[in-house]
PDB file of N, CA and C in Angstrom:
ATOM      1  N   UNK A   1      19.116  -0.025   0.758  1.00  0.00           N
ATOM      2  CA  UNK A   1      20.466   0.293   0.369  1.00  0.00           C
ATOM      3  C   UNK A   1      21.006   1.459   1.207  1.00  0.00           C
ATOM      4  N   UNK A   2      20.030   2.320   1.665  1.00  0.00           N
ATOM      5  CA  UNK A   2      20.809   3.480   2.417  1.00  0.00           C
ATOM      6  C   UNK A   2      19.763   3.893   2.952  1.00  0.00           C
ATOM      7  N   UNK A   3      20.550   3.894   4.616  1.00  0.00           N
ATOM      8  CA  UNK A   3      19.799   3.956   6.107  1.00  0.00           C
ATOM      9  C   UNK A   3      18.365   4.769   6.357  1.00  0.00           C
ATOM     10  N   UNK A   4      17.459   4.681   6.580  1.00  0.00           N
ATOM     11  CA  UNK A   4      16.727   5.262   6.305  1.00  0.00           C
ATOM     12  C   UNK A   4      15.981   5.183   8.285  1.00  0.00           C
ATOM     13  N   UNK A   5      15.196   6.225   8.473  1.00  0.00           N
ATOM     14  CA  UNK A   5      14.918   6.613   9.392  1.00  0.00           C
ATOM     15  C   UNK A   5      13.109   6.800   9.864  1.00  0.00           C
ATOM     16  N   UNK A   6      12.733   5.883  10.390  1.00  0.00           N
ATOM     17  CA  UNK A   6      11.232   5.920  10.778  1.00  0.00           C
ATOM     18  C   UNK A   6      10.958   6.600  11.626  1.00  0.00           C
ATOM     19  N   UNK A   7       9.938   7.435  10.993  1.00  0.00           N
ATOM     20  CA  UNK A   7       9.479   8.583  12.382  1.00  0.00           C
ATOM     21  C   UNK A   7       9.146   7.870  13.697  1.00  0.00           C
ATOM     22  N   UNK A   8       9.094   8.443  14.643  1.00  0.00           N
ATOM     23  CA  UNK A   8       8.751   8.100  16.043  1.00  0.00           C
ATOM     24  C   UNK A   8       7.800   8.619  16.102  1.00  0.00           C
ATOM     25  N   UNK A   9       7.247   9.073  16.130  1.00  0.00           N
ATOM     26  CA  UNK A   9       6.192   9.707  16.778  1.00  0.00           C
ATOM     27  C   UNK A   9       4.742  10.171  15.685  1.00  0.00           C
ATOM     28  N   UNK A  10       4.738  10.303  14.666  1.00  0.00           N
ATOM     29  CA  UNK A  10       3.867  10.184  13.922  1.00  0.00           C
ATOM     30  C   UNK A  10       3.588   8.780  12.813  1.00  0.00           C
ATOM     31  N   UNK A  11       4.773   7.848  12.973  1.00  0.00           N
ATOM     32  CA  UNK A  11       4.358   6.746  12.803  1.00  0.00           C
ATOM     33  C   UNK A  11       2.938   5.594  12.874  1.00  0.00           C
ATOM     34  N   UNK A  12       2.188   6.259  13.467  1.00  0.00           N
ATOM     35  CA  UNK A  12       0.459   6.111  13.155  1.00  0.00           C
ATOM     36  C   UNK A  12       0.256   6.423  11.787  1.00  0.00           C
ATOM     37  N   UNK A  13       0.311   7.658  11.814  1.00  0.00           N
ATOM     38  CA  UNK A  13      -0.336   8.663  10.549  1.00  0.00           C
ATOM     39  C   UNK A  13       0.750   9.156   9.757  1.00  0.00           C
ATOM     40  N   UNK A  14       1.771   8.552   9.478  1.00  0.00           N
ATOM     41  CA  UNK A  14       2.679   8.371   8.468  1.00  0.00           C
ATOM     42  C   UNK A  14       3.574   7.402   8.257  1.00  0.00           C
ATOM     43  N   UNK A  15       3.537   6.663   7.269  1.00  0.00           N
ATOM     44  CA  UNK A  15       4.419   5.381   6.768  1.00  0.00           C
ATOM     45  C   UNK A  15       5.684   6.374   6.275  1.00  0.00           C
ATOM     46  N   UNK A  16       5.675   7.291   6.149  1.00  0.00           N
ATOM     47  CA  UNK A  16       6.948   7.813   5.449  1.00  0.00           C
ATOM     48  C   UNK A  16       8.086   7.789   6.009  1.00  0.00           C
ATOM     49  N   UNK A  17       8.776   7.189   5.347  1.00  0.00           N
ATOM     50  CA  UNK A  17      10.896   7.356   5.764  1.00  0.00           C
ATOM     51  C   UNK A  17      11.731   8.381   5.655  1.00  0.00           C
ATOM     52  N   UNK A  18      12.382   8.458   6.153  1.00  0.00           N
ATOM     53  CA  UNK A  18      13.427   9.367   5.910  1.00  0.00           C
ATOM     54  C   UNK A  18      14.796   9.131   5.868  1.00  0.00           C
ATOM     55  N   UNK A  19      15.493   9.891   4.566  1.00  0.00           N
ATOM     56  CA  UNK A  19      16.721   9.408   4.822  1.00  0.00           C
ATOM     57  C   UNK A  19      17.910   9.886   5.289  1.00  0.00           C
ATOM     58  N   UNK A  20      18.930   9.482   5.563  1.00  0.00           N
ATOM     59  CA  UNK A  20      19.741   9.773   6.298  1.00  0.00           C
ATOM     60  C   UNK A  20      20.107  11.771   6.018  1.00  0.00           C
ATOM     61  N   UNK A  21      20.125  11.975   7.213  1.00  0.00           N
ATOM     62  CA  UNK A  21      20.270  13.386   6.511  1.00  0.00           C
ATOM     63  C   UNK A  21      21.774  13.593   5.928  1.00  0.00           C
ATOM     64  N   UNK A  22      22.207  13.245   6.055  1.00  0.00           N
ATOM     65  CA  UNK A  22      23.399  13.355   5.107  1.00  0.00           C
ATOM     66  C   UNK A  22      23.459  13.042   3.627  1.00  0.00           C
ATOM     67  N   UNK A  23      22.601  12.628   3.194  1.00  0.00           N
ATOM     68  CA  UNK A  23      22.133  12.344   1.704  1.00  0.00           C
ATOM     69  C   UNK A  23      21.297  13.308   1.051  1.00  0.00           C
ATOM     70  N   UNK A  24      21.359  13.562   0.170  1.00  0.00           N
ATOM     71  CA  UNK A  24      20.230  14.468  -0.854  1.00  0.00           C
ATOM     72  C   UNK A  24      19.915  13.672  -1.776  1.00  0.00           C
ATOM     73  N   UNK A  25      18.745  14.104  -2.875  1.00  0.00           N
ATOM     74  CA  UNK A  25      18.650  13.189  -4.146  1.00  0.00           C
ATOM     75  C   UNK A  25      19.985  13.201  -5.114  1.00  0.00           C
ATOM     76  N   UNK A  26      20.224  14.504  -5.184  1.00  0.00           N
ATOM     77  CA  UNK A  26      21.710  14.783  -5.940  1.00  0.00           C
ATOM     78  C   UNK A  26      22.703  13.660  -5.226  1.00  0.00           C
ATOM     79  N   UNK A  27      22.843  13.609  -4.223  1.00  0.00           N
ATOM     80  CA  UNK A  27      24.421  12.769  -3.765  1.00  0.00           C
ATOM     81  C   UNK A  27      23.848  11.472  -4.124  1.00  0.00           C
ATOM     82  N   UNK A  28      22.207  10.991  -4.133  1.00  0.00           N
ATOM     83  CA  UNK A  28      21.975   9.424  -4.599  1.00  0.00           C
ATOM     84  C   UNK A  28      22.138   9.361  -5.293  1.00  0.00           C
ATOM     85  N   UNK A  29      21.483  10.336  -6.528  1.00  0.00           N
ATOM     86  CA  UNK A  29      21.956  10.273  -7.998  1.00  0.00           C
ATOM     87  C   UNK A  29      23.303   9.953  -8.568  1.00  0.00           C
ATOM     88  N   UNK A  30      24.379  10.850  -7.979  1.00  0.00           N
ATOM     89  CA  UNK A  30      25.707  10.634  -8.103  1.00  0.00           C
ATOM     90  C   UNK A  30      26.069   9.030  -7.870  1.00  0.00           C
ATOM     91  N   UNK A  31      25.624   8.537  -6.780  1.00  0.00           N
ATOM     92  CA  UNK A  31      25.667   7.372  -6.517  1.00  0.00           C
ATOM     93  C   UNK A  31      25.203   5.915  -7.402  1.00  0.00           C
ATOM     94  N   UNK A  32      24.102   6.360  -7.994  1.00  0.00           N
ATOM     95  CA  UNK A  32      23.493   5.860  -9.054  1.00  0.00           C
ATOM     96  C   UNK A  32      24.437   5.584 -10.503  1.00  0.00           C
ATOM     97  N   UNK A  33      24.682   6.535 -10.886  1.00  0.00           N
ATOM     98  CA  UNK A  33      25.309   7.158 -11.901  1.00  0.00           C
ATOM     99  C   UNK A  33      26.358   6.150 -11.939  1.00  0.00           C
ATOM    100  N   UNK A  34      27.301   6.489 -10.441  1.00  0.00           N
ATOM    101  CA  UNK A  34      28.846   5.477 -10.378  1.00  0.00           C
ATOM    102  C   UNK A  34      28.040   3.888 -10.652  1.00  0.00           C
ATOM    103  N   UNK A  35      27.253   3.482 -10.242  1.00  0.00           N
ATOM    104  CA  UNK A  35      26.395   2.047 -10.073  1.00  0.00           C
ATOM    105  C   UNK A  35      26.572   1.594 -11.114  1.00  0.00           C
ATOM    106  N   UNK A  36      25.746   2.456 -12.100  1.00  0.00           N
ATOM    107  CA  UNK A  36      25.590   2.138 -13.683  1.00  0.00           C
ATOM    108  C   UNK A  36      26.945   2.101 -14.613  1.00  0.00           C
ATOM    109  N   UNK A  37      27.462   2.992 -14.331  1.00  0.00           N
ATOM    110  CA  UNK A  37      29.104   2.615 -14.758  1.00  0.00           C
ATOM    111  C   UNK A  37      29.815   1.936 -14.519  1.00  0.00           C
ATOM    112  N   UNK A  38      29.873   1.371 -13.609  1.00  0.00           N
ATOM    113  CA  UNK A  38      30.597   0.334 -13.161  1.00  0.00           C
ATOM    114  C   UNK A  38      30.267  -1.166 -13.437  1.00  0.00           C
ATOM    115  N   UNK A  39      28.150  -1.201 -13.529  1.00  0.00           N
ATOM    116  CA  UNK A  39      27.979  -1.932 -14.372  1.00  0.00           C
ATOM    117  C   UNK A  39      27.262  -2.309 -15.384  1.00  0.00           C
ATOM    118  N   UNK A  40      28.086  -1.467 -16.704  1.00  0.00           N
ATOM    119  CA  UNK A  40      27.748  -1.270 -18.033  1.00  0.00           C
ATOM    120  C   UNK A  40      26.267  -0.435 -18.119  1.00  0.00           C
ATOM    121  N   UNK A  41      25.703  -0.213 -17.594  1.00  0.00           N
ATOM    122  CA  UNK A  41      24.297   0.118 -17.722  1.00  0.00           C
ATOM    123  C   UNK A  41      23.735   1.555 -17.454  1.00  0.00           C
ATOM    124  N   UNK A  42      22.742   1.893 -19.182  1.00  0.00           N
ATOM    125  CA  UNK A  42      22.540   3.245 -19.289  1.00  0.00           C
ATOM    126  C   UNK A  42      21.793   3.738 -18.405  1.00  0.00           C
ATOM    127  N   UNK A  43      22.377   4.526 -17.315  1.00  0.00           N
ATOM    128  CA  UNK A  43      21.485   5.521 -16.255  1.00  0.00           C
ATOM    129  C   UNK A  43      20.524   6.620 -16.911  1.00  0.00           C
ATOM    130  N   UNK A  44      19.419   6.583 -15.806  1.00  0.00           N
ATOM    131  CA  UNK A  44      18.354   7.503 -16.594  1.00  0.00           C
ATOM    132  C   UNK A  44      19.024   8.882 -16.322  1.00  0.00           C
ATOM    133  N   UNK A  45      18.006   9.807 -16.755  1.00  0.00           N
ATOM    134  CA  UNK A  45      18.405  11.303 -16.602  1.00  0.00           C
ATOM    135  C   UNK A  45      17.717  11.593 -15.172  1.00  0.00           C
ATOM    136  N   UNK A  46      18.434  12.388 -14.873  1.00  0.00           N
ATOM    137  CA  UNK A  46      18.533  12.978 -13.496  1.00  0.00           C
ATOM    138  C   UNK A  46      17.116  13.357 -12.958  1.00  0.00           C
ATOM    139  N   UNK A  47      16.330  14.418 -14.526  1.00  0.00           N
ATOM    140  CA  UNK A  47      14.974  14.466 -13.898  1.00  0.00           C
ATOM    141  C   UNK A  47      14.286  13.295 -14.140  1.00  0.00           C
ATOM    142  N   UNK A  48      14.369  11.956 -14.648  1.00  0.00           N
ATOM    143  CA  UNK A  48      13.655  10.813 -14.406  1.00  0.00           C
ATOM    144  C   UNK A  48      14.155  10.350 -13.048  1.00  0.00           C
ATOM    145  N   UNK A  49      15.441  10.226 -12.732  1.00  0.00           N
ATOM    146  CA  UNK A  49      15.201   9.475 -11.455  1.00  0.00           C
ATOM    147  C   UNK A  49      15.019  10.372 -10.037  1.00  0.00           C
ATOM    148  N   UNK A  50      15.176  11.932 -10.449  1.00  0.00           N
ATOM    149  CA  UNK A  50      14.133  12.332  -9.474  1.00  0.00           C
ATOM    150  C   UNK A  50      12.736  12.248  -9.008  1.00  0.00           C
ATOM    151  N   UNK A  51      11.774  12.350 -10.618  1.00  0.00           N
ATOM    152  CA  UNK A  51      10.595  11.819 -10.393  1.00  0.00           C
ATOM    153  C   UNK A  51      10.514  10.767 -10.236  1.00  0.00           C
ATOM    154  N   UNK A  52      10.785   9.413 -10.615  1.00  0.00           N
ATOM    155  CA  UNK A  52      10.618   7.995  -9.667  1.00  0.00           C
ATOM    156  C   UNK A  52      11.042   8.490  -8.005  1.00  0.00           C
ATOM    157  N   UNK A  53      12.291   8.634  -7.554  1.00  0.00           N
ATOM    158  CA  UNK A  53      12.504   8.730  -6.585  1.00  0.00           C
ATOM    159  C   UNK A  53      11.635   9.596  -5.947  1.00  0.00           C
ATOM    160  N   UNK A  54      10.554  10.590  -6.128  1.00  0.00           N
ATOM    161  CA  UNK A  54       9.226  11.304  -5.208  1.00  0.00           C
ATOM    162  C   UNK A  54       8.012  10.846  -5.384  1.00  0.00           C
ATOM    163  N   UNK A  55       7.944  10.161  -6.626  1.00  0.00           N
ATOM    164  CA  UNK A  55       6.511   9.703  -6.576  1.00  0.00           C
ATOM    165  C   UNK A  55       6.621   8.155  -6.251  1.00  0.00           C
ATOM    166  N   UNK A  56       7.980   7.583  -6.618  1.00  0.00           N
ATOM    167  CA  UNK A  56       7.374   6.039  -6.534  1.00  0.00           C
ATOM    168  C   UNK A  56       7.675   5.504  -4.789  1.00  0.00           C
ATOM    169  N   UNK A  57       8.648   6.117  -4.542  1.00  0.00           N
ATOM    170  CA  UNK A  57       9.120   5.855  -3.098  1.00  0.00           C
ATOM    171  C   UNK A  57       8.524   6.849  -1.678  1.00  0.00           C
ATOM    172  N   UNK A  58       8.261   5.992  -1.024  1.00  0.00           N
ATOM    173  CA  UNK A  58       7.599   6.593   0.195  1.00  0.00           C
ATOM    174  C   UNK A  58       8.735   7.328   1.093  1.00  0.00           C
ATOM    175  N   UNK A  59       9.613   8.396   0.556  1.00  0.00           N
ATOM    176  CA  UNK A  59      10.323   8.770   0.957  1.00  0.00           C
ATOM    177  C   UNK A  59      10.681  10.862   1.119  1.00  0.00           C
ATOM    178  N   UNK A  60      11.147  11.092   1.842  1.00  0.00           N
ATOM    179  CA  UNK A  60      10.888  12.303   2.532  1.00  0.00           C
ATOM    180  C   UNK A  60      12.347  13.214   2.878  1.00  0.00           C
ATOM    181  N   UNK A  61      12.678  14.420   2.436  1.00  0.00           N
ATOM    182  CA  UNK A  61      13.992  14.437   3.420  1.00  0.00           C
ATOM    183  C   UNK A  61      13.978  15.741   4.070  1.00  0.00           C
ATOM    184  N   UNK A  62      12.708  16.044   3.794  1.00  0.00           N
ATOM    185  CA  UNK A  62      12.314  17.012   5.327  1.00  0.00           C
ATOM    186  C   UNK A  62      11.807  16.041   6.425  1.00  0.00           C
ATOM    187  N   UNK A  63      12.410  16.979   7.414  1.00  0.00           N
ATOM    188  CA  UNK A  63      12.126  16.011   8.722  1.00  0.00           C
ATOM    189  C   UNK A  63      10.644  16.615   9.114  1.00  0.00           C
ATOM    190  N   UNK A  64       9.480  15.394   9.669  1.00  0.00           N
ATOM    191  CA  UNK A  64       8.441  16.239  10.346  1.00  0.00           C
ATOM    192  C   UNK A  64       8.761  16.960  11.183  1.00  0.00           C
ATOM    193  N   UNK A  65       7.782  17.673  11.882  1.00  0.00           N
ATOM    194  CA  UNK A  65       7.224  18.633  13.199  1.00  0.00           C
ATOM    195  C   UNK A  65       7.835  17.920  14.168  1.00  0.00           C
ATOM    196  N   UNK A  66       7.028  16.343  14.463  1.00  0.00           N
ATOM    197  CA  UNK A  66       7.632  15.948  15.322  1.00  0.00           C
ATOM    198  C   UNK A  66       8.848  14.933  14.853  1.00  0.00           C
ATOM    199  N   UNK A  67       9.722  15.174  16.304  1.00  0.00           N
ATOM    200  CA  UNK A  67      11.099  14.582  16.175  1.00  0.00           C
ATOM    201  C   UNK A  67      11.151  13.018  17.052  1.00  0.00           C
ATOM    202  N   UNK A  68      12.247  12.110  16.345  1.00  0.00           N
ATOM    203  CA  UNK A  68      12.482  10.628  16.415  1.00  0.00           C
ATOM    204  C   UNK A  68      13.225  11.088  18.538  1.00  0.00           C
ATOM    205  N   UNK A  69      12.586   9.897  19.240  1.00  0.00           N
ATOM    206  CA  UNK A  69      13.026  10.211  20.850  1.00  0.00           C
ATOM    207  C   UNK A  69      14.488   9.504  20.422  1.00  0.00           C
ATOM    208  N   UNK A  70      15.186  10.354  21.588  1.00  0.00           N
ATOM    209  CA  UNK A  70      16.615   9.970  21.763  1.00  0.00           C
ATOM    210  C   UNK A  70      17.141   8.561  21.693  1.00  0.00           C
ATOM    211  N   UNK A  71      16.441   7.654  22.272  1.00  0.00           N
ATOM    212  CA  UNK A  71      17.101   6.292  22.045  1.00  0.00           C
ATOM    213  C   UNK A  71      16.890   5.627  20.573  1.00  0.00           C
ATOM    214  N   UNK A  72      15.681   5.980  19.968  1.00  0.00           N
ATOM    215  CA  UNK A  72      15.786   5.605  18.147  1.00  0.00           C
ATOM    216  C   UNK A  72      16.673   6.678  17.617  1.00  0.00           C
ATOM    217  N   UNK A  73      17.180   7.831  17.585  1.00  0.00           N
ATOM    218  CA  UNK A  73      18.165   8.572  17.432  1.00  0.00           C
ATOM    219  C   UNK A  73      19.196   7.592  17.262  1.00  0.00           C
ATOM    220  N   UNK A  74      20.238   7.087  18.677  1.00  0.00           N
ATOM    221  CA  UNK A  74      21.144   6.708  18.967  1.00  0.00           C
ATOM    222  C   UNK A  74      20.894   5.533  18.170  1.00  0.00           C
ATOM    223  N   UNK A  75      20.052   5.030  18.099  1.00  0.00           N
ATOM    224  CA  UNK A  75      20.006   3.439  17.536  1.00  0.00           C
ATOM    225  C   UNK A  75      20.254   3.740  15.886  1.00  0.00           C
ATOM    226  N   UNK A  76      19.336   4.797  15.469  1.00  0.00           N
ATOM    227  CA  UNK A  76      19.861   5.004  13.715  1.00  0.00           C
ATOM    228  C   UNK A  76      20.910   5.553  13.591  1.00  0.00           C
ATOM    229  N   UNK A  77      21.812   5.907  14.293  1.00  0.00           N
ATOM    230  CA  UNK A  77      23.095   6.819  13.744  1.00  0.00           C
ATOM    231  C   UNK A  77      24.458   5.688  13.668  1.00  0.00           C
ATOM    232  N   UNK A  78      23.702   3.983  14.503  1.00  0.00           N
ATOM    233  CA  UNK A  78      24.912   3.316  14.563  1.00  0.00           C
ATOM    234  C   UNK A  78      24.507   2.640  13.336  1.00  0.00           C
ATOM    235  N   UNK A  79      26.267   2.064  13.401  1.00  0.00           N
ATOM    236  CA  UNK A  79      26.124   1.096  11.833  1.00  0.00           C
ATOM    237  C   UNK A  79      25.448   0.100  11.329  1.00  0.00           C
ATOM    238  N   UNK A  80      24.932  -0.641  10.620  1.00  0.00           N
ATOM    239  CA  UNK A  80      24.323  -1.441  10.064  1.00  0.00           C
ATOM    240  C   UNK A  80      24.448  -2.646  11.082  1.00  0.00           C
ATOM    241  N   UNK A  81      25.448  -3.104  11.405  1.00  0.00           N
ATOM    242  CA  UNK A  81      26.070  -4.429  11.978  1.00  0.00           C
ATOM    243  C   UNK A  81      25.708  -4.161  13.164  1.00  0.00           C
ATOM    244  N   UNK A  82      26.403  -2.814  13.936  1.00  0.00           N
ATOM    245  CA  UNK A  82      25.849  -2.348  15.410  1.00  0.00           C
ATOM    246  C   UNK A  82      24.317  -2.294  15.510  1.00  0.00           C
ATOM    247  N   UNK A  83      23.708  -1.992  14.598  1.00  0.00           N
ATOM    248  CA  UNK A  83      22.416  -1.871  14.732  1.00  0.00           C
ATOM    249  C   UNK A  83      21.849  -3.745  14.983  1.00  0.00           C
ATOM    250  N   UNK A  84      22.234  -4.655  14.203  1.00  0.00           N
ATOM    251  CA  UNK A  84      21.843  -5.862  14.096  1.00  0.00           C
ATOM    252  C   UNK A  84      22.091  -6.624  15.734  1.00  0.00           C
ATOM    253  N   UNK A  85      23.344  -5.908  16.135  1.00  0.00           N
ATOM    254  CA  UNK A  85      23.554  -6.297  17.519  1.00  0.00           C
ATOM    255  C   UNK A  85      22.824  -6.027  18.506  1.00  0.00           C
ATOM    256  N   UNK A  86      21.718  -4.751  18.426  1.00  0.00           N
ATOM    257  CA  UNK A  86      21.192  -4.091  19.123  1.00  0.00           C
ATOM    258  C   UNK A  86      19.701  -4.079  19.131  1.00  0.00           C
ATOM    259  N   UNK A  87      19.435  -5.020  17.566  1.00  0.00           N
ATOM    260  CA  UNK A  87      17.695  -5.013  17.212  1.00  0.00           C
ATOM    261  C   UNK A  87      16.589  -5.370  18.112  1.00  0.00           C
ATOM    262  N   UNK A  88      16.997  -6.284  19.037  1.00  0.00           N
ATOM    263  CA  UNK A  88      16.499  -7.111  19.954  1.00  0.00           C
ATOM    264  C   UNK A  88      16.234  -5.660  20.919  1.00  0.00           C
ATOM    265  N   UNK A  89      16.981  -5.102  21.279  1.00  0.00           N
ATOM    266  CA  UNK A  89      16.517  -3.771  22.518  1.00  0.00           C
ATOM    267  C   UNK A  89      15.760  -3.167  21.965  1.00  0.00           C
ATOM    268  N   UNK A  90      16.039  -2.698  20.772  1.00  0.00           N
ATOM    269  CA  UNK A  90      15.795  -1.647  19.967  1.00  0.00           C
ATOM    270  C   UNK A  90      13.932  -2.402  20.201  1.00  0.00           C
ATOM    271  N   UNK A  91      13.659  -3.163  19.486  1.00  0.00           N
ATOM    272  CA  UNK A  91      12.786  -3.604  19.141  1.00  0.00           C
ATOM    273  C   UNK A  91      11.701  -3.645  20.627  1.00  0.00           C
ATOM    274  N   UNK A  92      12.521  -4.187  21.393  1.00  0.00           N
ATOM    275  CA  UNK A  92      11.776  -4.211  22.983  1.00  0.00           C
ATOM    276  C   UNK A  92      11.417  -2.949  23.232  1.00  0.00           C
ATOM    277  N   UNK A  93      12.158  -1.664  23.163  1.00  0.00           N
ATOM    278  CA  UNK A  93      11.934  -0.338  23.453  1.00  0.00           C
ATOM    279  C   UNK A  93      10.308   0.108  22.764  1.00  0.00           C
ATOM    280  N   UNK A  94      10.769  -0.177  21.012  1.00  0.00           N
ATOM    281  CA  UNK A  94       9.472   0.016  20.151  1.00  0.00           C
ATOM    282  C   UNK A  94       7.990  -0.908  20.762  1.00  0.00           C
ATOM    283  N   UNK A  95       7.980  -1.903  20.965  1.00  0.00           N
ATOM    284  CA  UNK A  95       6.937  -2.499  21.855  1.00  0.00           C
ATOM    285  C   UNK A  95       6.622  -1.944  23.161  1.00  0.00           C
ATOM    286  N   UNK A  96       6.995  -1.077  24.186  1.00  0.00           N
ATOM    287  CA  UNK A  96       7.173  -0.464  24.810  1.00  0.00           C
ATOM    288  C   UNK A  96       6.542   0.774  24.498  1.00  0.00           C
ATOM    289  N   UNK A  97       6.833   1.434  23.643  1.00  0.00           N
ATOM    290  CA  UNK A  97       6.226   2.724  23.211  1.00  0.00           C
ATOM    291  C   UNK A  97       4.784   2.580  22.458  1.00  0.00           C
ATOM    292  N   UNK A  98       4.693   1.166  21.769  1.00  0.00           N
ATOM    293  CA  UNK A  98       3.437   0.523  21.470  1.00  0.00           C
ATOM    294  C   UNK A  98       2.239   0.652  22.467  1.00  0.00           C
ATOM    295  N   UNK A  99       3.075  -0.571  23.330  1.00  0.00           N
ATOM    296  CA  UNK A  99       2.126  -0.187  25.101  1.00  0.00           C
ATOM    297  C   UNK A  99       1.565   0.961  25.770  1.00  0.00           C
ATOM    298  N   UNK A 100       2.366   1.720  25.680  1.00  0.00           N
ATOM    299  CA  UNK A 100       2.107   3.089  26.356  1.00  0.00           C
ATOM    300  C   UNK A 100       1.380   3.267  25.066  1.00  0.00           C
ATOM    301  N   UNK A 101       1.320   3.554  23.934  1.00  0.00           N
ATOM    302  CA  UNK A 101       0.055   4.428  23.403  1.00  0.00           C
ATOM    303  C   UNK A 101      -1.451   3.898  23.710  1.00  0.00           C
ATOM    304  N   UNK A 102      -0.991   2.153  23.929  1.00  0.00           N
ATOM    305  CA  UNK A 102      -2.155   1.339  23.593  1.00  0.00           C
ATOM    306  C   UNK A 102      -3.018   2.118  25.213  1.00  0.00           C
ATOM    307  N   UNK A 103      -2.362   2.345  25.890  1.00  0.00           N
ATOM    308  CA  UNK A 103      -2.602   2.187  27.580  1.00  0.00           C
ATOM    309  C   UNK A 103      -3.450   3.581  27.474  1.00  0.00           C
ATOM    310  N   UNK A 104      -2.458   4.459  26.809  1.00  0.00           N
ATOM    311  CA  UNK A 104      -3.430   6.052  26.898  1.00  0.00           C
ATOM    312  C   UNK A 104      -4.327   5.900  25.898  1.00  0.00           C
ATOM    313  N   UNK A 105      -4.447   5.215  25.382  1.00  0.00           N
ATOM    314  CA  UNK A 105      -5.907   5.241  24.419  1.00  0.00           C
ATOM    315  C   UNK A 105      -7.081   4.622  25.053  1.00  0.00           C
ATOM    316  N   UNK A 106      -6.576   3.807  26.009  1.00  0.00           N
ATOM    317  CA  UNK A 106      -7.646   2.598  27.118  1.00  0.00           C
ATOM    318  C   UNK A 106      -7.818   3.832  27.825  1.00  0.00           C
ATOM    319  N   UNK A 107      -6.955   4.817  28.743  1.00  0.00           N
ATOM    320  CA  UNK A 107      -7.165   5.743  29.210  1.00  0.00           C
ATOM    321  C   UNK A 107      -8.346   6.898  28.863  1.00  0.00           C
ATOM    322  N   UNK A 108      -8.028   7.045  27.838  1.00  0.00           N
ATOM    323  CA  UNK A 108      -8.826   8.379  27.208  1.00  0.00           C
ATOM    324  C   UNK A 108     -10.218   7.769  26.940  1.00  0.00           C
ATOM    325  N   UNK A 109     -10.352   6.073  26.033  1.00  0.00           N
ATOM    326  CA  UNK A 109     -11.632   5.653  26.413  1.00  0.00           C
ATOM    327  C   UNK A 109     -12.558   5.829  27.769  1.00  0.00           C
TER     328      UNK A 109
END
């Protein structure tokens, strides 16, 4: 439901997402809240869907140490649709960066 951001670079040793930094739990919550009102349905309390939202979701909104390289940057900041236009590069790039780890690991063997 809302854009979320895969590390680059520690993506080995972390499945964790991140979300858009323009979001907090508070602005999802808010978001939530309008959801449930709109249709008929009693929203939990704020500290319940904070704790679901840290323990049940693999989700993060500190950014790691290391930072996403410039072209997955550019690729998450476009829109949903732009992004769909673009998956195919996008995706070639990520296989690409696959290679090269696979290559320095043959290396270092």
């Amino acid at each position: 439901m809302f854009p979320r951001i895969e590390n680059h670079y520690t993506r080995k040793s972390s499945k964790r997402m991140y979300p858009d930094p323009s979001l907090s739990i508070a602005k999802i919550y808010q978001l939530f809240i309008e959801y449930c009102q709109e249709n008929n349905l009693e929203p939990a309390s704020e500290r319940t869907y904070r704790k679901i939202f840290c323990e049940e979701f693999n989700l993060s909104f500190f950014k790691p140490k290391k930072d996403i390289c410039a072209t997955c940057h550019r690729y998450n900041q476009l829109t949903i649709a732009e992004q769909e236009k673009q998956r195919e590069g996008h995706d070639k790039h990520i296989q690409r960066y696959k290679d090269s780890l696979k290559a320095k690991q043959m290396d270092k063997d």
